[in-house]
C-alpha atoms as a PDB file:
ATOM      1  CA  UNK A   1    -152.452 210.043 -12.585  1.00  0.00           C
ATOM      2  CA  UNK A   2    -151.972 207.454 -15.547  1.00  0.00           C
ATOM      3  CA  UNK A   3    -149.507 209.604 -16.939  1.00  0.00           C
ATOM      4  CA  UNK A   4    -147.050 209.938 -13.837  1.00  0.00           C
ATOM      5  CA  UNK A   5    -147.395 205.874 -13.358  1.00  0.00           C
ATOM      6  CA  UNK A   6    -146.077 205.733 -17.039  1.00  0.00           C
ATOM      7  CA  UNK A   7    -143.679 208.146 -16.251  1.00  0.00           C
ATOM      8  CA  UNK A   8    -142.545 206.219 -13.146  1.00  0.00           C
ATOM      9  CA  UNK A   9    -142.035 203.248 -15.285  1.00  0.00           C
ATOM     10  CA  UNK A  10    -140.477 204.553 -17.744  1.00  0.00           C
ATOM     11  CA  UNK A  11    -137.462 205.866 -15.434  1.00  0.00           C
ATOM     12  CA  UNK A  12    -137.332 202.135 -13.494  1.00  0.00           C
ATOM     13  CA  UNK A  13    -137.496 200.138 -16.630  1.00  0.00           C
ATOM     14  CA  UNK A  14    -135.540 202.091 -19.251  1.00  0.00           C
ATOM     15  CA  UNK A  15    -137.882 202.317 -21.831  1.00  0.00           C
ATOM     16  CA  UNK A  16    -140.722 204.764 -22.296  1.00  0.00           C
ATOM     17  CA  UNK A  17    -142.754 202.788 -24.740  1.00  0.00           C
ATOM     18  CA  UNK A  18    -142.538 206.003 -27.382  1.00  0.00           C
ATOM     19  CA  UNK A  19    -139.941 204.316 -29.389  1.00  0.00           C
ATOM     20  CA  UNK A  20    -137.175 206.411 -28.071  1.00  0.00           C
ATOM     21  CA  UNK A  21    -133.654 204.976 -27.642  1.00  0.00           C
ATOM     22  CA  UNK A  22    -131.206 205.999 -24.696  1.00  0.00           C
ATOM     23  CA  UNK A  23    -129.958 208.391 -27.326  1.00  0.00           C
ATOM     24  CA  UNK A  24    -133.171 210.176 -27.290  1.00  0.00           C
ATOM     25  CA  UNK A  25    -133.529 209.303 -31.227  1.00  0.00           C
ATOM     26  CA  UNK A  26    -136.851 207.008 -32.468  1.00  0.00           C
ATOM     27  CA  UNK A  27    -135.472 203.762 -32.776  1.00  0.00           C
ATOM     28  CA  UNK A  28    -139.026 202.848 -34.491  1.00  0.00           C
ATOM     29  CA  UNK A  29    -142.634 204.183 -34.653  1.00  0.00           C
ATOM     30  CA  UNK A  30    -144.030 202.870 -31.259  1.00  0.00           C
ATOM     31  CA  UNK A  31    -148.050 201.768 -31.296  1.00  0.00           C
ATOM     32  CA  UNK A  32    -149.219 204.942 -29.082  1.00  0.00           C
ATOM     33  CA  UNK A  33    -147.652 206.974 -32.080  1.00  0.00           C
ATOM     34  CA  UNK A  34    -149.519 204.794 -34.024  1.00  0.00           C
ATOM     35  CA  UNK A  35    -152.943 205.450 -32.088  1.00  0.00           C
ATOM     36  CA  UNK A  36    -152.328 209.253 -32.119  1.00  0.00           C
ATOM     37  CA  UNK A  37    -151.989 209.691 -35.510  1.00  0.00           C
ATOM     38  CA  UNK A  38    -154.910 207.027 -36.297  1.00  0.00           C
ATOM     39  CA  UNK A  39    -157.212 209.360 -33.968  1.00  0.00           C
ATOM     40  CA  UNK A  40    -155.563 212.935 -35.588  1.00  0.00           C
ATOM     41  CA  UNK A  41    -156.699 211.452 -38.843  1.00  0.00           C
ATOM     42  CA  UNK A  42    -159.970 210.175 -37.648  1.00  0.00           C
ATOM     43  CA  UNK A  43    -160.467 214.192 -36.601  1.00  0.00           C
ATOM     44  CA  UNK A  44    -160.299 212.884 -33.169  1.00  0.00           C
ATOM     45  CA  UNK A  45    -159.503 216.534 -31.156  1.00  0.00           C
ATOM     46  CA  UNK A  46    -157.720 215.173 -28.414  1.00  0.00           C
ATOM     47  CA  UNK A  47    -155.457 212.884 -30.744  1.00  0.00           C
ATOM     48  CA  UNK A  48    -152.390 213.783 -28.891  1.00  0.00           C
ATOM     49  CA  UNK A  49    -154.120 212.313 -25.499  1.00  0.00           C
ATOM     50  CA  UNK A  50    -153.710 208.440 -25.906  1.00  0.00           C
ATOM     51  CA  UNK A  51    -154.212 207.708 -22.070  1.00  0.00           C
ATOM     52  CA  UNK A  52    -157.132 209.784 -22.204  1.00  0.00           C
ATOM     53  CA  UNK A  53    -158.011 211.035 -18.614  1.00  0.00           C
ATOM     54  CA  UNK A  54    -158.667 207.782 -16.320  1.00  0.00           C
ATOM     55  CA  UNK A  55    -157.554 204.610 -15.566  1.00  0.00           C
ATOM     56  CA  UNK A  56    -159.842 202.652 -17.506  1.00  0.00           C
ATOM     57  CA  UNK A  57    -158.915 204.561 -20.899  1.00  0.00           C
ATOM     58  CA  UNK A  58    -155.400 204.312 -20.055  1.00  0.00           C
ATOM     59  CA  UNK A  59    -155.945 200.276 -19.696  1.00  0.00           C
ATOM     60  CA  UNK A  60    -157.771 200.977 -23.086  1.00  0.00           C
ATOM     61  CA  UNK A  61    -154.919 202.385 -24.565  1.00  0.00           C
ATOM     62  CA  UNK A  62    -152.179 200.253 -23.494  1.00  0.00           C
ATOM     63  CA  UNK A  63    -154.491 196.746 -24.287  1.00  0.00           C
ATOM     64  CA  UNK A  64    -154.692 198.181 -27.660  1.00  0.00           C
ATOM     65  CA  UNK A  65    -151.129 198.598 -28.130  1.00  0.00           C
ATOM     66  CA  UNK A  66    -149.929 195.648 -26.563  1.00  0.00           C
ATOM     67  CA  UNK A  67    -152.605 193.726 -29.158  1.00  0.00           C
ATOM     68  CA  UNK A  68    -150.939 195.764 -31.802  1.00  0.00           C
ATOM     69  CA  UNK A  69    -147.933 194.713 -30.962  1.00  0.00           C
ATOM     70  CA  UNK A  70    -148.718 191.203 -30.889  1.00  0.00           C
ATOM     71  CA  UNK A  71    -150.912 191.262 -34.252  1.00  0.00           C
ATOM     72  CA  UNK A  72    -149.125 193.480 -36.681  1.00  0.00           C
ATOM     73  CA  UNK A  73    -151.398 194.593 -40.141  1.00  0.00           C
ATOM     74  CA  UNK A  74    -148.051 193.305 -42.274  1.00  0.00           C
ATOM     75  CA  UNK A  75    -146.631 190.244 -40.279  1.00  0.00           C
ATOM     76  CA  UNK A  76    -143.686 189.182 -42.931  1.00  0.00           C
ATOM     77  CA  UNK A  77    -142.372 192.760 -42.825  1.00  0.00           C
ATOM     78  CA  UNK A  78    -138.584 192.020 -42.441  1.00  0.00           C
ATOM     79  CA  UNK A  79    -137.303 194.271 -39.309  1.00  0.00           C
ATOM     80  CA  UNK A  80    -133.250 194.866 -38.316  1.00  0.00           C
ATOM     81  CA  UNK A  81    -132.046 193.533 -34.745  1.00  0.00           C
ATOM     82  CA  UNK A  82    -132.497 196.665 -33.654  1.00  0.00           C
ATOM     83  CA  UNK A  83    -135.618 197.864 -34.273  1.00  0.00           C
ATOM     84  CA  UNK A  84    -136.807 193.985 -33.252  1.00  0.00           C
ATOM     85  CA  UNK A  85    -135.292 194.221 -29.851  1.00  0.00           C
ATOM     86  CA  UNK A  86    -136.677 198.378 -29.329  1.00  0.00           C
ATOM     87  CA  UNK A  87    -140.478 196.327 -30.139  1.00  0.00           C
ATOM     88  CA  UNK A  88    -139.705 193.459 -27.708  1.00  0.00           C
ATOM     89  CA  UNK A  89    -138.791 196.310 -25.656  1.00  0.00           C
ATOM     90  CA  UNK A  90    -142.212 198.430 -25.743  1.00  0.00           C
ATOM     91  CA  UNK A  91    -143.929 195.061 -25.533  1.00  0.00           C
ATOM     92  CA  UNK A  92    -142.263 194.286 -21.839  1.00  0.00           C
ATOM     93  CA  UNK A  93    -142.936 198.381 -21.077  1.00  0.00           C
ATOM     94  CA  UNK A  94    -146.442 198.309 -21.978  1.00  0.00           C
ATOM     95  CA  UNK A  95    -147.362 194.861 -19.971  1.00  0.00           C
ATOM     96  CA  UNK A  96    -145.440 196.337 -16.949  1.00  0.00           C
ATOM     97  CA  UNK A  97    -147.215 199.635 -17.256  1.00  0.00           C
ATOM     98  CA  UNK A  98    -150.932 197.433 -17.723  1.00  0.00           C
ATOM     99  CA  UNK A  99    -149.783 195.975 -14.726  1.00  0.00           C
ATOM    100  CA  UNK A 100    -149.112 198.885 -13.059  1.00  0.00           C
ATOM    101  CA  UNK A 101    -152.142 200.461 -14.021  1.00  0.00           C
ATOM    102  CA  UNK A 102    -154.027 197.804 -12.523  1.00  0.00           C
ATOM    103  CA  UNK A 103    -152.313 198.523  -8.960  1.00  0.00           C
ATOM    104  CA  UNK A 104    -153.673 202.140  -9.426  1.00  0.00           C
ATOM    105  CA  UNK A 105    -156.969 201.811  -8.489  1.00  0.00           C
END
């Protein structure tokens, strides 16, 4: 279910909130890339499953990533145009998708 709302949003808004551009290259490592490879390492066995399989661990997910977003570990890291308007980007994605999560239940 969380899975086809992100899906949904991805096609209306443009952005999928994976990092990847219209070209279907990474324009930068996106925060649920982030997650899944800080729960692969953590020998998490579902790493690959970020939404998990609910609602409230999607919400989970995407509050994590959104705070992530908005609190990076290395602040002063200097970032090209690009890659600063593809974050501003999964920012706007993520909210829309919280909110859309919300309207799910």
């Amino acid at each position: 279910m969380c899975k086809g709302c992100m899906d949904r949003k991805r096609k209306a808004g443009g952005a999928n909130g994976l990092g990847i551009s219209h070209t279907g290259m990474y324009s930068h490592i996106s925060q649920i890339m982030v997650q899944r490879i800080v729960n692969d390492y953590n020998g998490n066995p579902n790493s690959s499953d970020i939404l998990g399989n609910s609602v409230e661990s999607a919400i989970q997910a995407t509050k994590q990533a959104l705070y992530n977003l908005d609190h990076p570990l290395e602040p002063n890291t200097k970032k090209s145009i690009e890659v600063q308007q593809a974050l501003m980007k999964e920012r706007e994605f993520y909210a829309a998708f919280l909110e859309k999560l919300g309207n799910c239940c």
